[in-house]
Protein backbone atom coordinates (compact mmCIF):
# COMPACT_ATOMS: atom_id res chain seq x y z
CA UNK A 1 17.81 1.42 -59.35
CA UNK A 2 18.67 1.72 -55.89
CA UNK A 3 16.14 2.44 -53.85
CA UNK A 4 14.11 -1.20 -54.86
CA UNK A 5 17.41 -2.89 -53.83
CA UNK A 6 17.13 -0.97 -50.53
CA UNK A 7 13.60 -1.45 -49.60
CA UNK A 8 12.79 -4.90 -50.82
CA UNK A 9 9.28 -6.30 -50.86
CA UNK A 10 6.59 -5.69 -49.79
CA UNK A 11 7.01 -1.62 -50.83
CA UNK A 12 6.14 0.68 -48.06
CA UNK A 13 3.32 3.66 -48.48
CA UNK A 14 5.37 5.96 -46.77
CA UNK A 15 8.95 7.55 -46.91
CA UNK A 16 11.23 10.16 -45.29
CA UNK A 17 13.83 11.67 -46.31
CA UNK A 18 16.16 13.55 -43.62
CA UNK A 19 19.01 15.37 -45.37
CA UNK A 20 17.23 15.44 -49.34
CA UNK A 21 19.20 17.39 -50.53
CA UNK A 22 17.77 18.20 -54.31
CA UNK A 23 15.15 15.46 -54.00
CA UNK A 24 16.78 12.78 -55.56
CA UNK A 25 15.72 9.51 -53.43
CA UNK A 26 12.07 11.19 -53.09
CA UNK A 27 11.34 11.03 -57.00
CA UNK A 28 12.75 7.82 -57.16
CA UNK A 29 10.26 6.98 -54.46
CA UNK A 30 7.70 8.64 -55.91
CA UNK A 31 8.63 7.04 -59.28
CA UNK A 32 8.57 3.79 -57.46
CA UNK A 33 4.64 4.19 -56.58
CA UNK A 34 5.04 5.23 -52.83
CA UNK A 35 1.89 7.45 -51.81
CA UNK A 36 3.61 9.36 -49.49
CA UNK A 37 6.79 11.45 -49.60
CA UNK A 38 8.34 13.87 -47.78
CA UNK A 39 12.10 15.77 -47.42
CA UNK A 40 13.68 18.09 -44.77
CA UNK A 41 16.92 19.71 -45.08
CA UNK A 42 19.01 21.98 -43.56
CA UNK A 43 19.64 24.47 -46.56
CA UNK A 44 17.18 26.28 -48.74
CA UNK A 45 17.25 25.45 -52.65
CA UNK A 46 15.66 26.76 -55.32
CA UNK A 47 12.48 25.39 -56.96
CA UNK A 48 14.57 24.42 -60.14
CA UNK A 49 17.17 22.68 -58.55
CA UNK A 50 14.98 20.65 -57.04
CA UNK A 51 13.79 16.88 -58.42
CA UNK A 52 10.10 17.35 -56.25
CA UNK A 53 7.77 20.16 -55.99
CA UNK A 54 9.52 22.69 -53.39
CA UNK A 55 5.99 21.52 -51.09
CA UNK A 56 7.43 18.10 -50.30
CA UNK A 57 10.94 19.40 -48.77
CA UNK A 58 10.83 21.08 -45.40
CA UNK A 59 13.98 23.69 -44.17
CA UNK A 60 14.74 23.34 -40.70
CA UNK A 61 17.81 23.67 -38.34
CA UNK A 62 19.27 19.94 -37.68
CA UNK A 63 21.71 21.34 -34.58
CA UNK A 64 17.61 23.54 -33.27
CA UNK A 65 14.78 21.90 -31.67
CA UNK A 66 13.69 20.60 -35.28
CA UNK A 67 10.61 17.29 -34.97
CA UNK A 68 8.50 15.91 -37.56
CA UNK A 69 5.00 14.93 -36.16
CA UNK A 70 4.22 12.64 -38.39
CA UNK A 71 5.60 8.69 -38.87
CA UNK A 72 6.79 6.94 -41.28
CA UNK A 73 7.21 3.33 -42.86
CA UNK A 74 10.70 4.30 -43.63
CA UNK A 75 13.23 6.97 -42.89
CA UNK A 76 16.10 7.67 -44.93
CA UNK A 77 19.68 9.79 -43.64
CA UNK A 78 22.01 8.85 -45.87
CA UNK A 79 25.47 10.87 -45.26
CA UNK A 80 23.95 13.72 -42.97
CA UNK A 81 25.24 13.38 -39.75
CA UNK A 82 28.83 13.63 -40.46
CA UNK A 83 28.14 17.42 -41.28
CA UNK A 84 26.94 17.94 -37.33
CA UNK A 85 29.03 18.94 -34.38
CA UNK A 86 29.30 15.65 -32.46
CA UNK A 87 27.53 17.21 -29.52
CA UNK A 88 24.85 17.10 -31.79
CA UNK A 89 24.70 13.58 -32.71
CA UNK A 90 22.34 11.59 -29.47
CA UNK A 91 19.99 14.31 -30.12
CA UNK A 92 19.98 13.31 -33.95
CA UNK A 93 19.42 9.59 -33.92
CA UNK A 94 17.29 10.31 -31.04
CA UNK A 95 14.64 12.57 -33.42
CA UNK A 96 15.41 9.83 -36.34
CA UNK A 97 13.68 6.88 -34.13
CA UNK A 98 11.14 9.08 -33.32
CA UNK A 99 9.87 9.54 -37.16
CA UNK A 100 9.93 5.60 -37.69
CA UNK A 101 10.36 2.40 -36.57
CA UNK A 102 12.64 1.21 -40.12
CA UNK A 103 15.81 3.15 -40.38
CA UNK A 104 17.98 3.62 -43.66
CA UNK A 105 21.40 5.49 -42.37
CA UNK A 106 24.48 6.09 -43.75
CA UNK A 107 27.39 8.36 -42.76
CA UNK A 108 30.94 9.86 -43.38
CA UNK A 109 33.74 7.46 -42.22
CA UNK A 110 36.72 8.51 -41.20
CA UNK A 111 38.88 10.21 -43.92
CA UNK A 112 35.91 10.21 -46.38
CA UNK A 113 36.18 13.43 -48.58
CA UNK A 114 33.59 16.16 -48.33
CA UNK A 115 32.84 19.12 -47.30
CA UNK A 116 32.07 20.33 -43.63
CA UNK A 117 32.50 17.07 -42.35
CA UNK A 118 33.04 17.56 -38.35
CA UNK A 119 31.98 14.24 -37.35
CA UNK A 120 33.73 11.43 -39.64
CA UNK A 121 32.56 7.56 -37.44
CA UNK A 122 32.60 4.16 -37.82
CA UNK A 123 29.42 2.57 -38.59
CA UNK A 124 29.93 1.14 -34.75
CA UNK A 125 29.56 4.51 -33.46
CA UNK A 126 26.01 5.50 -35.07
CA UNK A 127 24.51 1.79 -34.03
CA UNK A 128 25.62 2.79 -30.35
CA UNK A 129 23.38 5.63 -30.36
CA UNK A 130 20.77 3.90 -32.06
CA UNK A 131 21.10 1.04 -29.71
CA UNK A 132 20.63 3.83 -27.13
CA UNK A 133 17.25 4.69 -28.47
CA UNK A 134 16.20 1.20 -28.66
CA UNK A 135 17.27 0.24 -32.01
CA UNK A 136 19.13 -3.01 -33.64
CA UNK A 137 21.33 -2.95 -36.32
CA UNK A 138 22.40 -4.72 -39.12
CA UNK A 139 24.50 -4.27 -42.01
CA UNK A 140 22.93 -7.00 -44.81
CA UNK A 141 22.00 -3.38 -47.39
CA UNK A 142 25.50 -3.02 -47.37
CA UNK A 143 26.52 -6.41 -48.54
CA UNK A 144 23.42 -6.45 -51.18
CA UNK A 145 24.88 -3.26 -52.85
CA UNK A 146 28.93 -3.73 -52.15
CA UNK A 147 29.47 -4.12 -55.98
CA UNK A 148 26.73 -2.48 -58.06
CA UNK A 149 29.02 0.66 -59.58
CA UNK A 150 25.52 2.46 -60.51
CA UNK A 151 25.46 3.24 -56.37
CA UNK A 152 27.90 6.29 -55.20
CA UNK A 153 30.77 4.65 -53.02
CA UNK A 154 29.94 5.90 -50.01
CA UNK A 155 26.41 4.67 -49.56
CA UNK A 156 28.40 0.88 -50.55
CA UNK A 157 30.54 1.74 -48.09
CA UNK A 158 28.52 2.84 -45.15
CA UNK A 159 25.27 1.84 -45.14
CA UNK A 160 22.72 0.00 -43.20
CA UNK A 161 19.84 -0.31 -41.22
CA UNK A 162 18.15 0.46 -38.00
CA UNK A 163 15.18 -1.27 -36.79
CA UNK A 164 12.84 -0.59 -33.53
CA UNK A 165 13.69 -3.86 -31.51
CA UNK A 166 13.88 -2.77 -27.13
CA UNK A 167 14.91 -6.28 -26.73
CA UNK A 168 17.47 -7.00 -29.63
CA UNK A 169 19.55 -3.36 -29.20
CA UNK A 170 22.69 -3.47 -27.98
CA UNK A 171 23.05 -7.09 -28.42
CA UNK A 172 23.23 -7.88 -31.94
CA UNK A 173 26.82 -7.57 -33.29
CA UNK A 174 28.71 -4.73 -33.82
CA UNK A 175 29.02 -3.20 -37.17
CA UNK A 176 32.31 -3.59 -38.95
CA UNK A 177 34.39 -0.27 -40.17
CA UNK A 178 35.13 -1.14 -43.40
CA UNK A 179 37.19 0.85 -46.55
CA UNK A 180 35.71 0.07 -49.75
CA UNK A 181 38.02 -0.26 -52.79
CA UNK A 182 36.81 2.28 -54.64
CA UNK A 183 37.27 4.72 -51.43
CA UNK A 184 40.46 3.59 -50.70
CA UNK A 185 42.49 6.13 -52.99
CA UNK A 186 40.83 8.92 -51.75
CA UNK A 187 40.75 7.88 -48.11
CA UNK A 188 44.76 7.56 -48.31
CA UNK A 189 45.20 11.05 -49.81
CA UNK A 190 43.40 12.49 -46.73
CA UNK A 191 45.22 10.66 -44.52
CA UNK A 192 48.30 11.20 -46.03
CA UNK A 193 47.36 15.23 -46.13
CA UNK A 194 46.20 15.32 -42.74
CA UNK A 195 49.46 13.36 -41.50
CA UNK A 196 51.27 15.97 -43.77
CA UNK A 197 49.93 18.50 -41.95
CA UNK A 198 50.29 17.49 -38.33
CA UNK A 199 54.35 16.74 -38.99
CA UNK A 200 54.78 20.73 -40.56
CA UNK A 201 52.79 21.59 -37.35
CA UNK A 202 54.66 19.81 -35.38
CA UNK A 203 58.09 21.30 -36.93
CA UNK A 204 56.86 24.44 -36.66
CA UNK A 205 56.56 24.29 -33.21
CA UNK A 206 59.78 22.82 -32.30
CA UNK A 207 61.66 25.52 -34.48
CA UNK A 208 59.79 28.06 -32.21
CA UNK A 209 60.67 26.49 -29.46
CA UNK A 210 64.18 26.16 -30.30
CA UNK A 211 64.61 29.49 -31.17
CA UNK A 212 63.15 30.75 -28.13
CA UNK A 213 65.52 29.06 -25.73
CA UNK A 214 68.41 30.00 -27.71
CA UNK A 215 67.20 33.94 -27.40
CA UNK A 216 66.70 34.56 -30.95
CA UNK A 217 64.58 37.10 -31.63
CA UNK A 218 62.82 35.89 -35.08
CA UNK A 219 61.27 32.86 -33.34
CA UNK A 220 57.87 34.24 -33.61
C-alpha cells in the first residue's frame, strides 16, 4: 500500500533500495511491476529471512568506500543513516545522489527509539547535505501519508524527498522538525530517561566532589 502512495504516476522501471533490510519495499516493488530491483545492506541475512532472492541484495560496508555503478529512477533510504557515526553522514548523501537523480529518505529524529542510533537529526539537517550535493527538498510524501495507520510512524514522521535540481538547492524552504502523535509517547520516555540519566550523573559527580574536598576517603 505504500509504496504507490510514494511513487505516484507515471511508475518508474527502476528502484534502489539502500538499507533493505529483509527486502520488504523491493517485493512490494517488484509486486508493483517495476523491472528492475535491487537492495544493499550493511548486514548479512539469511536466504529465508529474506522477502527477494538473496541475488537482488548486495552486503557492503556503509562507513567503507562502498558505490553502486549503476543508476536508478528512484532510490530509497528510509531510516539508515541515523545508525552511522555522523562523520559519516556528507559521505552518505554524497554516494545517495550519485545512484539517482529522485531521492526517497527518511531518518531517526531526535529521541526516536531504536537501536544503534548515533546520529538522531532533524529532517533540516539531511536536506543541508543534500542541498550540498545539489539536491532540493521537499516534504509533500510526508503530508500525503501523515494519517494512513497501515504506514510505521516513523516513515509519517520523517519522510521526504530529494530531487537533482543545481539551481533550486539550498533555496527552497527548510524542512520542518516535526513529532508525530503517535511518536510522541515514546519520544517523551527517551527524553525523560535520558534527562534521568544526566541529573544521577550529574549527582554523582558532585557527591565525589564533595567528598573529596572534605578528605573523605570513600569518595571514589
Amino acid at each position: 500500500m505504500a509504496l504507490p502512495l510514494l511513487l505516484g504516476e507515471p511508475r518508474p522501471r527502476s528502484l534502489l533500495d539502500v538499507g533493505c533490510g529483509t527486502g520488504t519495499w523491493l517485493r512490494a516493488a517488484h509486486d508493483m511491476g517495476i523491472e528492475r530491483v535491487q537492495g544493499i545492506d550493511g548486514v548479512k541475512l539469511a536466504s529465508d529471512d529474506l522477502h527477494v532472492d538473496d541475488s537482488l541484495i548486495r552486503q557492503c560496508d556503509f562507513r567503507g568506500d562502498w558505490k553502486i555503478n549503476e543508476c536508478y529512477d528512484v532510490l530509497l533510504c528510509l531510516e539508515v543513516a541515523e545508525h552511522l557515526e555522523e562523520q559519516h553522514a556528507f559521505d552518505f548523501v554524497k554516494k545517495l545522489t550519485s545512484c539517482s537523480d529522485r531521492i526517497i529518505f527518511s531518518a531517526a529524529s531526535p529521541w526516536q527509539l531504536g537501536q544503534h542510533h548515533v546520529n538522531c537529526q532533524w529532517p533540516a539537517y539531511w536536506q543541508d547535505l543534500f542541498n550540498q550535493c545539489g539536491f532540493a527538498c521537499q516534504d509533500r510524501l510526508r503530508w500525503k501519508i501523515w494519517d494512513t495507520k497501515e504506514i510505521e510512524r516513523w516513515y509519517r514522521q520523517n519522510m521526504f524527498m530529494a530531487e537533482r535540481d543545481e539551481r533550486g538547492a539550498g533555496n527552497e524552504s527548510r524542512l520542518p522538525g516535526v513529532v508525530h502523535p503517535d511518536c510522541m509517547l515514546p519520544a517523551c520516555r527517551v527524553w525523560h530517561s535520558r534527562q534521568q540519566s544526566l541529573l544521577e550523573a550529574a549527582a554523582s559527580w558532585v557527591d565525589r566532589g564533595l567528598r573529596k574536598c572534605l578528605g573523605m576517603k570513600s569518595y571514589e
